[in-house]
PDB file of N, CA and C in Angstrom:
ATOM      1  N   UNK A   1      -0.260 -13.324   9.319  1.00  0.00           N
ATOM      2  CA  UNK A   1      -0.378 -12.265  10.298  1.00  0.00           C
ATOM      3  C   UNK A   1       0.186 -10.949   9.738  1.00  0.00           C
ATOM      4  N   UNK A   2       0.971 -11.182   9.117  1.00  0.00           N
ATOM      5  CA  UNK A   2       1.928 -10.120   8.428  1.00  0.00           C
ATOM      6  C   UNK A   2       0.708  -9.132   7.564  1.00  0.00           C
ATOM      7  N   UNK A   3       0.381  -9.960   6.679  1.00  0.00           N
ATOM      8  CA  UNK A   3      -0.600  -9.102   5.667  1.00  0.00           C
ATOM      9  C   UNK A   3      -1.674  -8.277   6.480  1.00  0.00           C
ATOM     10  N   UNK A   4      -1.959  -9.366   7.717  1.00  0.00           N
ATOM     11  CA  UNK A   4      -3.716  -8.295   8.225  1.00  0.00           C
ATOM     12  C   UNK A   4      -2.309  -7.274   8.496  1.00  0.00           C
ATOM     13  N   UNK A   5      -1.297  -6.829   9.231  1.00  0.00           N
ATOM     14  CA  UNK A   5      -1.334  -5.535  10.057  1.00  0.00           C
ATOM     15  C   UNK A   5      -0.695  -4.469   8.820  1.00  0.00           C
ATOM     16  N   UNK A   6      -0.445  -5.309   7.707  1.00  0.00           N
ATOM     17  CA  UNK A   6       0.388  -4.099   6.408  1.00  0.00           C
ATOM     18  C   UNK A   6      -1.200  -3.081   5.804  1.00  0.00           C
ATOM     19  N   UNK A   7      -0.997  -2.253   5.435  1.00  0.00           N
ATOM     20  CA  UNK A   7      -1.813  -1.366   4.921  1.00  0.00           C
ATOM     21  C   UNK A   7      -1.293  -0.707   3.657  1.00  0.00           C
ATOM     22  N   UNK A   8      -2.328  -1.148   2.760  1.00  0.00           N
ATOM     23  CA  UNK A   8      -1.830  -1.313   1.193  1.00  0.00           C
ATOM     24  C   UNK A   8      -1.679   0.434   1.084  1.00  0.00           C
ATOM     25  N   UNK A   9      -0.370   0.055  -0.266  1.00  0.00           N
ATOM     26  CA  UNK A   9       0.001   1.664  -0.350  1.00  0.00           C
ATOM     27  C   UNK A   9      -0.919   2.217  -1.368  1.00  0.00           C
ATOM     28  N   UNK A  10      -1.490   3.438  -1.392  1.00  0.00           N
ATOM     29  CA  UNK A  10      -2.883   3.395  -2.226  1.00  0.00           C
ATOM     30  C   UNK A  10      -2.462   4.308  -3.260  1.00  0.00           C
ATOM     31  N   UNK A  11      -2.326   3.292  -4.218  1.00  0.00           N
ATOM     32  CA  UNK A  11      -1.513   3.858  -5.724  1.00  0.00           C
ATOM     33  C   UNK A  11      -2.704   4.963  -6.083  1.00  0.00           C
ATOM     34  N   UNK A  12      -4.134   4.493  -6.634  1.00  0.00           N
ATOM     35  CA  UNK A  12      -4.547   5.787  -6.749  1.00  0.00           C
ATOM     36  C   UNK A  12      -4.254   7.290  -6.412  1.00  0.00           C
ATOM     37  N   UNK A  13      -4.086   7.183  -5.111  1.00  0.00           N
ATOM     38  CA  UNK A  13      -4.220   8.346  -4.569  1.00  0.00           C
ATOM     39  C   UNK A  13      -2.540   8.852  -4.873  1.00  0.00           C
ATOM     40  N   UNK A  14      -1.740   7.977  -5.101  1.00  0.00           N
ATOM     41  CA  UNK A  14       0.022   8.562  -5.659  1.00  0.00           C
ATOM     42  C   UNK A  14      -0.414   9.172  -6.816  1.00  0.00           C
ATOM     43  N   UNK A  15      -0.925   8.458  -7.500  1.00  0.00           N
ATOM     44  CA  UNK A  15      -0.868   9.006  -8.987  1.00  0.00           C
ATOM     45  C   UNK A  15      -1.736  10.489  -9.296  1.00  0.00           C
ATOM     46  N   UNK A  16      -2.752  10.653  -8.050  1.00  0.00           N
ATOM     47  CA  UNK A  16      -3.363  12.065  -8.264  1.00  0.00           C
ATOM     48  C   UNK A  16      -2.313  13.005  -7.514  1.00  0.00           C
ATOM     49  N   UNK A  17      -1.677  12.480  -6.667  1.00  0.00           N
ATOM     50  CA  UNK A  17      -1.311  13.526  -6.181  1.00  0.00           C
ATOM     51  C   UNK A  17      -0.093  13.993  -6.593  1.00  0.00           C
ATOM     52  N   UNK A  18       0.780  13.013  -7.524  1.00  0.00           N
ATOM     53  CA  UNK A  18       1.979  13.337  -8.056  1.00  0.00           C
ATOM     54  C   UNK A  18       1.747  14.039  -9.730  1.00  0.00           C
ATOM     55  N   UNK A  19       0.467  13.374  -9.775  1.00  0.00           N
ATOM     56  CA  UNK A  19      -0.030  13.997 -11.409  1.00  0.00           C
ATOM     57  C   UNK A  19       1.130  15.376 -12.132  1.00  0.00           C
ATOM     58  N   UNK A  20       1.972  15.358 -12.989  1.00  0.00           N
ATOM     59  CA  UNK A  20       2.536  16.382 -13.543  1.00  0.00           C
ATOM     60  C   UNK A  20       3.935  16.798 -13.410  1.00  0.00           C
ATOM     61  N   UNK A  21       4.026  16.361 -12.274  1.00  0.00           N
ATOM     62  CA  UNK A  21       5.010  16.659 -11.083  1.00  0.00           C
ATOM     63  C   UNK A  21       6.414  15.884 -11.331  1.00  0.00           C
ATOM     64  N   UNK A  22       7.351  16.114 -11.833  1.00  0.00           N
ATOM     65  CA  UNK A  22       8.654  15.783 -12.327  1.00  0.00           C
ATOM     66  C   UNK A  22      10.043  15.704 -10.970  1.00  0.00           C
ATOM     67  N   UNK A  23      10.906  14.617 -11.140  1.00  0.00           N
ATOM     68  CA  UNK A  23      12.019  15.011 -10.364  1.00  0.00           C
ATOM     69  C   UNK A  23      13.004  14.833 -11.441  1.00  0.00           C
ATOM     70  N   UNK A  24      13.565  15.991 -12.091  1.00  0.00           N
ATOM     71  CA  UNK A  24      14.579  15.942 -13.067  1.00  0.00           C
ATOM     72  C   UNK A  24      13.599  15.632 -13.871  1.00  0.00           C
ATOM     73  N   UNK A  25      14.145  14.938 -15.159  1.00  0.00           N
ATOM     74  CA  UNK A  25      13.367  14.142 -16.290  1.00  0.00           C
ATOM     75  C   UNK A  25      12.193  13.216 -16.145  1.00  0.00           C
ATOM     76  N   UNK A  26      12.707  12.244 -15.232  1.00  0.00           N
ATOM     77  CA  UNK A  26      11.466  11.550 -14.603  1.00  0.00           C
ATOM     78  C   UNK A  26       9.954  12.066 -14.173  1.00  0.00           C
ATOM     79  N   UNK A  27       8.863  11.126 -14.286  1.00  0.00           N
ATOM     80  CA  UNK A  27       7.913  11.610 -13.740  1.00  0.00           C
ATOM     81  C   UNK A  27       8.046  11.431 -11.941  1.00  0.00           C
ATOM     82  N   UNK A  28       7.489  12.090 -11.402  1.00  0.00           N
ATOM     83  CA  UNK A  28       7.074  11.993  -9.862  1.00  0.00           C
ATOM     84  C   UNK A  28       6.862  10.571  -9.323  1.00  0.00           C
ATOM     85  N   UNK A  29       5.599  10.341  -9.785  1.00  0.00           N
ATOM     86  CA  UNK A  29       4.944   9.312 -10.179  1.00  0.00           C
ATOM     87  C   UNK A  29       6.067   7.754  -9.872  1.00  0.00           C
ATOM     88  N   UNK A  30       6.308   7.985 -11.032  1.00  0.00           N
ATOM     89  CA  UNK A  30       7.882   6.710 -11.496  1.00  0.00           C
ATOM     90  C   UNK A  30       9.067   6.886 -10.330  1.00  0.00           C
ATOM     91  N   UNK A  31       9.347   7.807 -10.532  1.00  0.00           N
ATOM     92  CA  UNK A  31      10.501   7.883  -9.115  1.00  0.00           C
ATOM     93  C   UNK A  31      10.172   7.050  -8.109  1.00  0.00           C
ATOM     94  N   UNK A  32       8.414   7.595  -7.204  1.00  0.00           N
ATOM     95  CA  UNK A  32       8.510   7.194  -6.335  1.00  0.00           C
ATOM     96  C   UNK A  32       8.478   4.970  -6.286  1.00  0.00           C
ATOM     97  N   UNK A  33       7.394   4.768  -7.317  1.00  0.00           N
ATOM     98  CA  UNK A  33       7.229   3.591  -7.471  1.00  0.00           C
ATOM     99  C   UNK A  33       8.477   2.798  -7.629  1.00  0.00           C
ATOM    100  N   UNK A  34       9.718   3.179  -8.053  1.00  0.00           N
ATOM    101  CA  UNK A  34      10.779   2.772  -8.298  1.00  0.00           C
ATOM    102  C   UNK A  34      11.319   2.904  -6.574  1.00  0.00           C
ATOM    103  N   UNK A  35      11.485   3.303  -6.023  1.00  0.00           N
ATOM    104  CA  UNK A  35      12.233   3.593  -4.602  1.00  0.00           C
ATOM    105  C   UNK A  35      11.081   2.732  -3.844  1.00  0.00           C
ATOM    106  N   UNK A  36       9.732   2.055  -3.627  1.00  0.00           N
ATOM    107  CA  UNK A  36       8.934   1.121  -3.646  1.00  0.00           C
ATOM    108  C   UNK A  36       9.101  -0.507  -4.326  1.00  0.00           C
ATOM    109  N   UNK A  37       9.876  -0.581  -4.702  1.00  0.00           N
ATOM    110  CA  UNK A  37      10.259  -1.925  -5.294  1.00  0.00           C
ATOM    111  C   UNK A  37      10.587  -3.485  -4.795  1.00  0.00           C
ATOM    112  N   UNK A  38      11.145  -2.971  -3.642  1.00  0.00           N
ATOM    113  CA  UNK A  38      11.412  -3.951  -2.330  1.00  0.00           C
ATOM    114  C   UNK A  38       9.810  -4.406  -1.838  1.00  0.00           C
ATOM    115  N   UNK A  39       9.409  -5.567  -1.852  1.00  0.00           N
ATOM    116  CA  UNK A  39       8.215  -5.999  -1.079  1.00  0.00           C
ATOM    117  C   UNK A  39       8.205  -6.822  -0.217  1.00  0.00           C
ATOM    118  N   UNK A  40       8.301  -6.581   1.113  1.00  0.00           N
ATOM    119  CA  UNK A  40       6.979  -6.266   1.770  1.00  0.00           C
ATOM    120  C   UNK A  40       7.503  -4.921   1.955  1.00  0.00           C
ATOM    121  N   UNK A  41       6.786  -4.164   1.903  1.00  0.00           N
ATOM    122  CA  UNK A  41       7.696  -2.451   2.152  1.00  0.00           C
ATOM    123  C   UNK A  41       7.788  -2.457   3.749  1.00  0.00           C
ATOM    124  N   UNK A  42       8.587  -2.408   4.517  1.00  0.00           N
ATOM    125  CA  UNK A  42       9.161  -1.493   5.809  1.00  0.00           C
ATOM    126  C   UNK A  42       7.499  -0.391   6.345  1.00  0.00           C
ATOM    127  N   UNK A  43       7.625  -0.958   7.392  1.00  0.00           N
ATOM    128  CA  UNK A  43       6.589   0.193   7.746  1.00  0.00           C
ATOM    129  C   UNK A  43       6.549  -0.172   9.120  1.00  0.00           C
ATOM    130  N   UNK A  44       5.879   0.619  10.282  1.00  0.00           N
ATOM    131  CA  UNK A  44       5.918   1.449  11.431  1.00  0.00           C
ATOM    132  C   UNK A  44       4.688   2.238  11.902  1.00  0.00           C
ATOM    133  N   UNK A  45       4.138   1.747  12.847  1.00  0.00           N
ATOM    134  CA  UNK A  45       2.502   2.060  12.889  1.00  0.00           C
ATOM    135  C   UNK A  45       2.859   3.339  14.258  1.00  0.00           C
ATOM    136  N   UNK A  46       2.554   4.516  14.106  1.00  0.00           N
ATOM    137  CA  UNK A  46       3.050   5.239  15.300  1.00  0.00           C
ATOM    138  C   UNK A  46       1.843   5.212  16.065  1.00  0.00           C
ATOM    139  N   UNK A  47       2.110   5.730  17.565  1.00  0.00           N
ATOM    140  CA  UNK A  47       1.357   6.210  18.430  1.00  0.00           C
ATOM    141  C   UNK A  47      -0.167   6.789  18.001  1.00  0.00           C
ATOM    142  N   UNK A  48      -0.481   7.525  17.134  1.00  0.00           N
ATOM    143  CA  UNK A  48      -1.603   8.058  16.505  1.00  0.00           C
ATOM    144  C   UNK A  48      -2.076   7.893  15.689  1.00  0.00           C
ATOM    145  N   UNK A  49      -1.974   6.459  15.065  1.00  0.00           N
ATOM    146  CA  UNK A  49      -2.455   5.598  14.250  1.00  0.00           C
ATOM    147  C   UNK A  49      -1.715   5.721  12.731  1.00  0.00           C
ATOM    148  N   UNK A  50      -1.280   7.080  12.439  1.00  0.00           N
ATOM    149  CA  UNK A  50      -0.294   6.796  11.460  1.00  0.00           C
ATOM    150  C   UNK A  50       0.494   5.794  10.979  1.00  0.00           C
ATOM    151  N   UNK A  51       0.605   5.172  10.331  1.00  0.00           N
ATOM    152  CA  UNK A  51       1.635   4.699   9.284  1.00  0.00           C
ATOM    153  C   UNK A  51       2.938   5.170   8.652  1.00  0.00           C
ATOM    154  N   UNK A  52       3.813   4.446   8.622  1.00  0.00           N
ATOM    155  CA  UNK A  52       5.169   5.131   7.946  1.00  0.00           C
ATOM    156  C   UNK A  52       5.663   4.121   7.124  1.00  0.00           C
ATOM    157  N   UNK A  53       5.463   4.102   5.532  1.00  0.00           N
ATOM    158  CA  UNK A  53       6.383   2.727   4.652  1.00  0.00           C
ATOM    159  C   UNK A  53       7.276   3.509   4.089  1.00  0.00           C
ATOM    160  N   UNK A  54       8.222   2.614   3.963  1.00  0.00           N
ATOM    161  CA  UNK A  54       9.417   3.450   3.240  1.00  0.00           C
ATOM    162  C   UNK A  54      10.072   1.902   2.781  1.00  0.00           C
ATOM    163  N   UNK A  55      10.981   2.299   1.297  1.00  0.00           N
ATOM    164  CA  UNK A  55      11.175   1.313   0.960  1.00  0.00           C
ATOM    165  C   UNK A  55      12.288   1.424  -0.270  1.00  0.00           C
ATOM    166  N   UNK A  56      13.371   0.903  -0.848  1.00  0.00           N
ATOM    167  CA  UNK A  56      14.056   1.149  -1.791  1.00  0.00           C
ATOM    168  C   UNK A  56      14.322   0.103  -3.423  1.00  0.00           C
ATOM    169  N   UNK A  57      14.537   0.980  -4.440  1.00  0.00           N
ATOM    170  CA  UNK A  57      15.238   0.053  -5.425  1.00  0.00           C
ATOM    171  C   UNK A  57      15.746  -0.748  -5.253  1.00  0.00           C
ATOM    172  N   UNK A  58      15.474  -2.076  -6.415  1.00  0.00           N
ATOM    173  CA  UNK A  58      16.637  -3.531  -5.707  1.00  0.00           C
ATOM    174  C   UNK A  58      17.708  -2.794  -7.065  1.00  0.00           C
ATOM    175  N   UNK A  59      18.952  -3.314  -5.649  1.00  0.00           N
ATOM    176  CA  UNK A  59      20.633  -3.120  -6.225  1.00  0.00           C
ATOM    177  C   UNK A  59      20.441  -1.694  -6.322  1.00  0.00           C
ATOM    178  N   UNK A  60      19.585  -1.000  -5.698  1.00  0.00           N
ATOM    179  CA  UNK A  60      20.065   0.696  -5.803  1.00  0.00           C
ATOM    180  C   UNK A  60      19.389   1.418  -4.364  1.00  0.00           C
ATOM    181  N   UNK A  61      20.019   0.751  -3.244  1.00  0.00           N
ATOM    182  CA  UNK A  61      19.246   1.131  -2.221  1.00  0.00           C
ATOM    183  C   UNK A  61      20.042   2.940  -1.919  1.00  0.00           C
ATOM    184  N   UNK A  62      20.322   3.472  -2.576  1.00  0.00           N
ATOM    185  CA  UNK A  62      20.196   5.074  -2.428  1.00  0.00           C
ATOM    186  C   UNK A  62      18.924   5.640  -3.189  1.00  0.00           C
ATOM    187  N   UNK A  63      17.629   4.864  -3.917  1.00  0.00           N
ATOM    188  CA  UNK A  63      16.727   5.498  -4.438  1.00  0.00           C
ATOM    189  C   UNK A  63      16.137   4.643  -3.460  1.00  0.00           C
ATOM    190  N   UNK A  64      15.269   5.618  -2.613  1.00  0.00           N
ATOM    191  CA  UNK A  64      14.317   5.239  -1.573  1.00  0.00           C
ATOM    192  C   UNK A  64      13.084   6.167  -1.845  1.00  0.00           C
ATOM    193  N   UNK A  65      12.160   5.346  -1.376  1.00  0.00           N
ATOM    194  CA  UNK A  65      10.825   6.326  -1.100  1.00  0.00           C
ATOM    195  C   UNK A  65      10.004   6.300   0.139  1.00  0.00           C
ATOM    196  N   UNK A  66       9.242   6.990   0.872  1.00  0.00           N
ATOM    197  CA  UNK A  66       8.889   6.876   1.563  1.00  0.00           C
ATOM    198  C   UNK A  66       6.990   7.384   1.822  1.00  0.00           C
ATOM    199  N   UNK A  67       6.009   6.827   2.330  1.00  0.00           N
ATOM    200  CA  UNK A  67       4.410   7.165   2.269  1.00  0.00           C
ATOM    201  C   UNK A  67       4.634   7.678   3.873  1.00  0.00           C
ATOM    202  N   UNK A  68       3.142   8.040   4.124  1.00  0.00           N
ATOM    203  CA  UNK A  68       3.008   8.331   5.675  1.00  0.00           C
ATOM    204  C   UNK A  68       1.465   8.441   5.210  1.00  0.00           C
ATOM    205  N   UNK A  69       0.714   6.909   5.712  1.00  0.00           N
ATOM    206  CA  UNK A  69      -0.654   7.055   5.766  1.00  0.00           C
ATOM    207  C   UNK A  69      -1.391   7.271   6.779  1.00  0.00           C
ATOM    208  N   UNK A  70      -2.493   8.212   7.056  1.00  0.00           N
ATOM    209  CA  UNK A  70      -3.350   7.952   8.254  1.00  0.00           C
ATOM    210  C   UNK A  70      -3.629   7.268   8.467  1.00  0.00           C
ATOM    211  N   UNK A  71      -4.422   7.151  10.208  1.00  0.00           N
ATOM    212  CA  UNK A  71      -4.821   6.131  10.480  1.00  0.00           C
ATOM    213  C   UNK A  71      -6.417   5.793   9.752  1.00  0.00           C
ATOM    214  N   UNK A  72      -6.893   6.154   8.531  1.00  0.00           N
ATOM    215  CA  UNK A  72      -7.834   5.352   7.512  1.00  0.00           C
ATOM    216  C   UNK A  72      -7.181   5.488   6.545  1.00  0.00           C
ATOM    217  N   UNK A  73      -5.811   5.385   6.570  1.00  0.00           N
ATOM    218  CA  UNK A  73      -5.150   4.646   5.428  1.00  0.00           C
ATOM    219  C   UNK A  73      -5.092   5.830   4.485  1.00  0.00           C
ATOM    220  N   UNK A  74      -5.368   6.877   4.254  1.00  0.00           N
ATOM    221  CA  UNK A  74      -5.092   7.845   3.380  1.00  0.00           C
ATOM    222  C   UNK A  74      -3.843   8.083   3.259  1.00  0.00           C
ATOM    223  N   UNK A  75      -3.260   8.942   2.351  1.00  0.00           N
ATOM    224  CA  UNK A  75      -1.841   9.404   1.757  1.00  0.00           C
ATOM    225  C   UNK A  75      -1.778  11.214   2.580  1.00  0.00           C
ATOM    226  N   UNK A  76      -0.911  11.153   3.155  1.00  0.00           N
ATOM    227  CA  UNK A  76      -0.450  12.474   3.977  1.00  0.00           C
ATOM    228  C   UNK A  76       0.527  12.658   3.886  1.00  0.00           C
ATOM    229  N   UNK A  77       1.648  12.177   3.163  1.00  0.00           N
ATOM    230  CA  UNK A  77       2.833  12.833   2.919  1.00  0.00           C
ATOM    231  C   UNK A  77       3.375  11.589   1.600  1.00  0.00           C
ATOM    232  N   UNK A  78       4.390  12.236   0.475  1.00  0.00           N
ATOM    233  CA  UNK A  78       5.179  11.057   0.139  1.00  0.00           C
ATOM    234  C   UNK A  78       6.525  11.897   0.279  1.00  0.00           C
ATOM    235  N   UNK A  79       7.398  10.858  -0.051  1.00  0.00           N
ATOM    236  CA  UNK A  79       9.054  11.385   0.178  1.00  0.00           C
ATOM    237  C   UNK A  79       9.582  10.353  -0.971  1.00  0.00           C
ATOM    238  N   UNK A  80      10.891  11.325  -1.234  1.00  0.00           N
ATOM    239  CA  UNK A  80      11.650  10.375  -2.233  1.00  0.00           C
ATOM    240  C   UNK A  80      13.077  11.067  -1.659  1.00  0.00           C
ATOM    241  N   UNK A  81      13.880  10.180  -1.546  1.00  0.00           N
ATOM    242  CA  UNK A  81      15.032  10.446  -0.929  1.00  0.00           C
ATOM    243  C   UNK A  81      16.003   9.674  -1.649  1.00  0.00           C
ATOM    244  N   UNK A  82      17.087  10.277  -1.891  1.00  0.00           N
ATOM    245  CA  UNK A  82      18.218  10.052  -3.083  1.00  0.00           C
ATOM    246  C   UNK A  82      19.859  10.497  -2.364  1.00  0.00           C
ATOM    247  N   UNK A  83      20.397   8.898  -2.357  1.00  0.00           N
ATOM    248  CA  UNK A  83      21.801   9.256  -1.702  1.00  0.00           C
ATOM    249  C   UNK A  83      22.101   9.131  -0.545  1.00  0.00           C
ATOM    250  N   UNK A  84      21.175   8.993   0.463  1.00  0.00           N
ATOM    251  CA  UNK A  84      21.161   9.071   1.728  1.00  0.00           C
ATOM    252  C   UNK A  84      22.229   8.255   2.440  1.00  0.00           C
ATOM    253  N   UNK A  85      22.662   6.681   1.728  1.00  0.00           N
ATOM    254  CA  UNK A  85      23.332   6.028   1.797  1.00  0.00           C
ATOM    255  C   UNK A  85      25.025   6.227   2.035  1.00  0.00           C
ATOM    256  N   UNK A  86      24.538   6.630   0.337  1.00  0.00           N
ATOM    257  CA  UNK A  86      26.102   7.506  -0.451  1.00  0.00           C
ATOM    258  C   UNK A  86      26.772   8.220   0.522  1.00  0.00           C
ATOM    259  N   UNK A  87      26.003   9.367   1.478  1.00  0.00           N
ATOM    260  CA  UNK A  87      26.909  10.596   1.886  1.00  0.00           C
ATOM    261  C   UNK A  87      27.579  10.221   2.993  1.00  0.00           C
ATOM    262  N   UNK A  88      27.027   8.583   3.396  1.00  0.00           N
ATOM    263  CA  UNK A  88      28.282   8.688   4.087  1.00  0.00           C
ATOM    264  C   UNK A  88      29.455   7.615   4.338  1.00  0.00           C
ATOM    265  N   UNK A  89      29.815   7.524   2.620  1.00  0.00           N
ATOM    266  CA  UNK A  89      30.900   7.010   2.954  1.00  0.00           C
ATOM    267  C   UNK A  89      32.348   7.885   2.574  1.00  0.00           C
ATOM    268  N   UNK A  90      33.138   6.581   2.247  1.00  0.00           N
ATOM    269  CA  UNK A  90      34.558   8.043   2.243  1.00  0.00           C
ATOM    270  C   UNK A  90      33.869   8.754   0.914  1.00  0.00           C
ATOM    271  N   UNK A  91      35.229   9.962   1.576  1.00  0.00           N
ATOM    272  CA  UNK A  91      35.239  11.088   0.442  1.00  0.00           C
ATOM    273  C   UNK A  91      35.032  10.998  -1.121  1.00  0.00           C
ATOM    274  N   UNK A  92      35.754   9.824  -1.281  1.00  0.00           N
ATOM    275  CA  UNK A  92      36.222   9.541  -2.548  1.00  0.00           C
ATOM    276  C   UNK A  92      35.030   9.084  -3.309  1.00  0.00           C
ATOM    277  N   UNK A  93      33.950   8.620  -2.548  1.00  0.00           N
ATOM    278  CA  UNK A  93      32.739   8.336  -3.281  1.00  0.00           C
ATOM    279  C   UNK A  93      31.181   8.888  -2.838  1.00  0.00           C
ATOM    280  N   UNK A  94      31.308  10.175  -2.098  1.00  0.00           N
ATOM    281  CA  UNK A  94      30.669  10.702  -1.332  1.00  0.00           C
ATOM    282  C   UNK A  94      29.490  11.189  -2.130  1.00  0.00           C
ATOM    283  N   UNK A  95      28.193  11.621  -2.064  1.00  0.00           N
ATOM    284  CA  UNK A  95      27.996  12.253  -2.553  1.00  0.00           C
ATOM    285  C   UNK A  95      26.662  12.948  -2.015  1.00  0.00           C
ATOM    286  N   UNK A  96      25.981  14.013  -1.969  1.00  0.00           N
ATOM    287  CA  UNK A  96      25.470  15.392  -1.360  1.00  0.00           C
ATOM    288  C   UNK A  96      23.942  14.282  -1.502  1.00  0.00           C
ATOM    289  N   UNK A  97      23.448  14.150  -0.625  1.00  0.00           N
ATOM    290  CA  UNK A  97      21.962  13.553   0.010  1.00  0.00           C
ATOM    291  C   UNK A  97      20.375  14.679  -0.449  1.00  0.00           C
ATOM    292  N   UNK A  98      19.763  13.830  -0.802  1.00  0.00           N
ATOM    293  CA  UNK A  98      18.233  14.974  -1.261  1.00  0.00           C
ATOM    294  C   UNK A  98      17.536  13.625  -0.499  1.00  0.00           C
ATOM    295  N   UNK A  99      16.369  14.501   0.288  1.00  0.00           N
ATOM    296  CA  UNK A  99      15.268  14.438   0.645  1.00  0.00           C
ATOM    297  C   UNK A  99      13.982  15.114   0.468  1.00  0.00           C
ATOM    298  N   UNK A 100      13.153  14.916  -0.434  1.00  0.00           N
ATOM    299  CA  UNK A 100      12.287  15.537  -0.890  1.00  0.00           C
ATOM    300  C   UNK A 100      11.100  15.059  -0.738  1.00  0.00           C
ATOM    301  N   UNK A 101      10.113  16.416   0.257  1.00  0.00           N
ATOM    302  CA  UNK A 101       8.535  15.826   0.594  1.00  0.00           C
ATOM    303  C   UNK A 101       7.626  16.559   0.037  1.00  0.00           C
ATOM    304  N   UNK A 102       6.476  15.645  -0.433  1.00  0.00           N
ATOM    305  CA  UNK A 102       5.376  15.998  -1.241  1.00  0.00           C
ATOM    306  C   UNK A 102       4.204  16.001  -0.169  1.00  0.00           C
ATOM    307  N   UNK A 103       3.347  16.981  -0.284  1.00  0.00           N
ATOM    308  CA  UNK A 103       2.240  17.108   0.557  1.00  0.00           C
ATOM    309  C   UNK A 103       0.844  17.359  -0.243  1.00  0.00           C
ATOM    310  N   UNK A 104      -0.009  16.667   0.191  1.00  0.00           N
ATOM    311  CA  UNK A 104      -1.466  16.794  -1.003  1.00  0.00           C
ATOM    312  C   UNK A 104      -1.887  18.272  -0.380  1.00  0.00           C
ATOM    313  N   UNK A 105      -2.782  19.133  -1.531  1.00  0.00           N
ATOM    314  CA  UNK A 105      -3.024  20.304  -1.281  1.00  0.00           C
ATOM    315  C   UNK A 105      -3.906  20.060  -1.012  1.00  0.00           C
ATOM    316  N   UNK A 106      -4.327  20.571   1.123  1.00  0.00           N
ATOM    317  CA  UNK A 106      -5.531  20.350   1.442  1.00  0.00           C
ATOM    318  C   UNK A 106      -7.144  21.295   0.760  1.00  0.00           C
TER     319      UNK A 106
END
Protein backbone atom coordinates (compact mmCIF):
# COMPACT_ATOMS: atom_id res chain seq x y z
CA UNK A 1 0.00 0.00 0.00
CA UNK A 2 2.85 2.12 0.91
CA UNK A 3 4.48 2.14 -2.61
CA UNK A 4 1.01 2.86 -4.69
CA UNK A 5 0.58 6.29 -2.52
CA UNK A 6 4.74 7.28 -2.62
CA UNK A 7 5.53 9.26 -5.78
CA UNK A 8 8.93 8.60 -7.16
CA UNK A 9 11.39 11.50 -6.76
CA UNK A 10 12.15 12.31 -10.44
CA UNK A 11 15.94 12.33 -10.58
CA UNK A 12 15.89 13.48 -14.14
CA UNK A 13 14.31 16.42 -13.65
CA UNK A 14 16.99 17.16 -10.26
CA UNK A 15 19.73 16.80 -12.37
CA UNK A 16 18.42 19.46 -15.08
CA UNK A 17 17.49 21.62 -12.82
CA UNK A 18 20.47 21.66 -10.48
CA UNK A 19 22.81 21.31 -13.66
CA UNK A 20 26.03 23.65 -12.67
CA UNK A 21 24.79 24.81 -9.61
CA UNK A 22 27.26 24.36 -6.57
CA UNK A 23 26.71 24.58 -2.64
CA UNK A 24 30.29 25.41 -1.52
CA UNK A 25 32.56 22.84 -3.36
CA UNK A 26 29.99 20.33 -3.86
CA UNK A 27 27.81 19.94 -6.77
CA UNK A 28 23.98 20.90 -6.22
CA UNK A 29 23.14 17.88 -7.63
CA UNK A 30 25.21 15.62 -4.85
CA UNK A 31 24.20 17.66 -1.90
CA UNK A 32 20.80 17.18 -2.53
CA UNK A 33 20.94 13.26 -3.25
CA UNK A 34 23.00 12.93 -0.16
CA UNK A 35 20.29 14.68 2.30
CA UNK A 36 17.85 11.90 0.24
CA UNK A 37 19.55 8.87 1.55
CA UNK A 38 17.07 7.68 4.14
CA UNK A 39 14.45 5.38 2.18
CA UNK A 40 11.33 5.45 2.16
CA UNK A 41 11.68 9.33 2.06
CA UNK A 42 9.03 11.21 4.48
CA UNK A 43 6.43 12.76 2.46
CA UNK A 44 2.94 14.56 2.89
CA UNK A 45 0.33 14.83 0.19
CA UNK A 46 -1.31 18.46 0.82
CA UNK A 47 -4.73 19.70 0.19
CA UNK A 48 -3.93 20.61 -3.61
CA UNK A 49 -2.48 17.65 -4.61
CA UNK A 50 1.05 18.65 -3.95
CA UNK A 51 3.57 16.55 -2.51
CA UNK A 52 6.23 17.32 0.10
CA UNK A 53 9.45 14.59 0.56
CA UNK A 54 12.01 15.54 2.62
CA UNK A 55 14.55 13.35 3.89
CA UNK A 56 18.18 13.17 5.53
CA UNK A 57 21.84 11.62 5.54
CA UNK A 58 22.26 8.35 7.54
CA UNK A 59 24.35 9.34 10.86
CA UNK A 60 24.16 13.01 9.61
CA UNK A 61 20.61 13.97 10.07
CA UNK A 62 21.60 17.90 9.93
CA UNK A 63 22.12 17.33 5.97
CA UNK A 64 18.53 17.21 4.89
CA UNK A 65 16.84 17.74 1.66
CA UNK A 66 13.71 18.44 0.74
CA UNK A 67 11.33 18.08 -3.11
CA UNK A 68 7.80 19.61 -3.42
CA UNK A 69 6.13 17.76 -6.40
CA UNK A 70 2.90 18.63 -8.14
CA UNK A 71 0.09 17.04 -8.24
CA UNK A 72 1.53 15.20 -11.85
CA UNK A 73 4.41 14.58 -10.01
CA UNK A 74 6.65 17.30 -11.45
CA UNK A 75 9.58 19.06 -9.46
CA UNK A 76 8.44 22.69 -8.12
CA UNK A 77 10.74 23.40 -5.62
CA UNK A 78 14.00 21.57 -4.10
CA UNK A 79 15.53 22.56 -0.66
CA UNK A 80 18.64 21.58 1.05
CA UNK A 81 18.79 22.48 4.55
CA UNK A 82 21.97 22.25 6.74
CA UNK A 83 22.03 22.36 10.66
CA UNK A 84 18.63 22.72 11.37
CA UNK A 85 19.09 20.17 14.06
CA UNK A 86 22.39 21.66 15.41
CA UNK A 87 20.91 25.23 16.26
CA UNK A 88 19.23 24.04 18.74
CA UNK A 89 21.11 22.66 21.08
CA UNK A 90 23.32 24.16 23.89
CA UNK A 91 25.56 26.87 23.14
CA UNK A 92 28.51 24.98 23.31
CA UNK A 93 27.67 23.07 20.18
CA UNK A 94 25.34 25.37 18.47
CA UNK A 95 25.57 26.17 15.25
CA UNK A 96 23.83 28.99 12.67
CA UNK A 97 21.00 26.87 10.43
CA UNK A 98 20.85 27.35 6.27
CA UNK A 99 17.88 26.68 4.40
CA UNK A 100 18.23 26.93 0.90
CA UNK A 101 15.43 26.84 -2.02
CA UNK A 102 15.88 26.11 -5.57
CA UNK A 103 13.12 26.98 -8.01
CA UNK A 104 13.05 25.74 -11.85
CA UNK A 105 13.08 28.81 -14.17
CA UNK A 106 9.61 28.93 -15.46
Amino acid sequence: MRRKLEKPLPDAEMQRLTKGWKIGRESLYDRLVEGFSIYPLRQVTLADGRTVQWGFAPHAAMVQSVAVLGPDGHLQALAAANDLYRSQLPSTVKSVPEFRVFLPDA
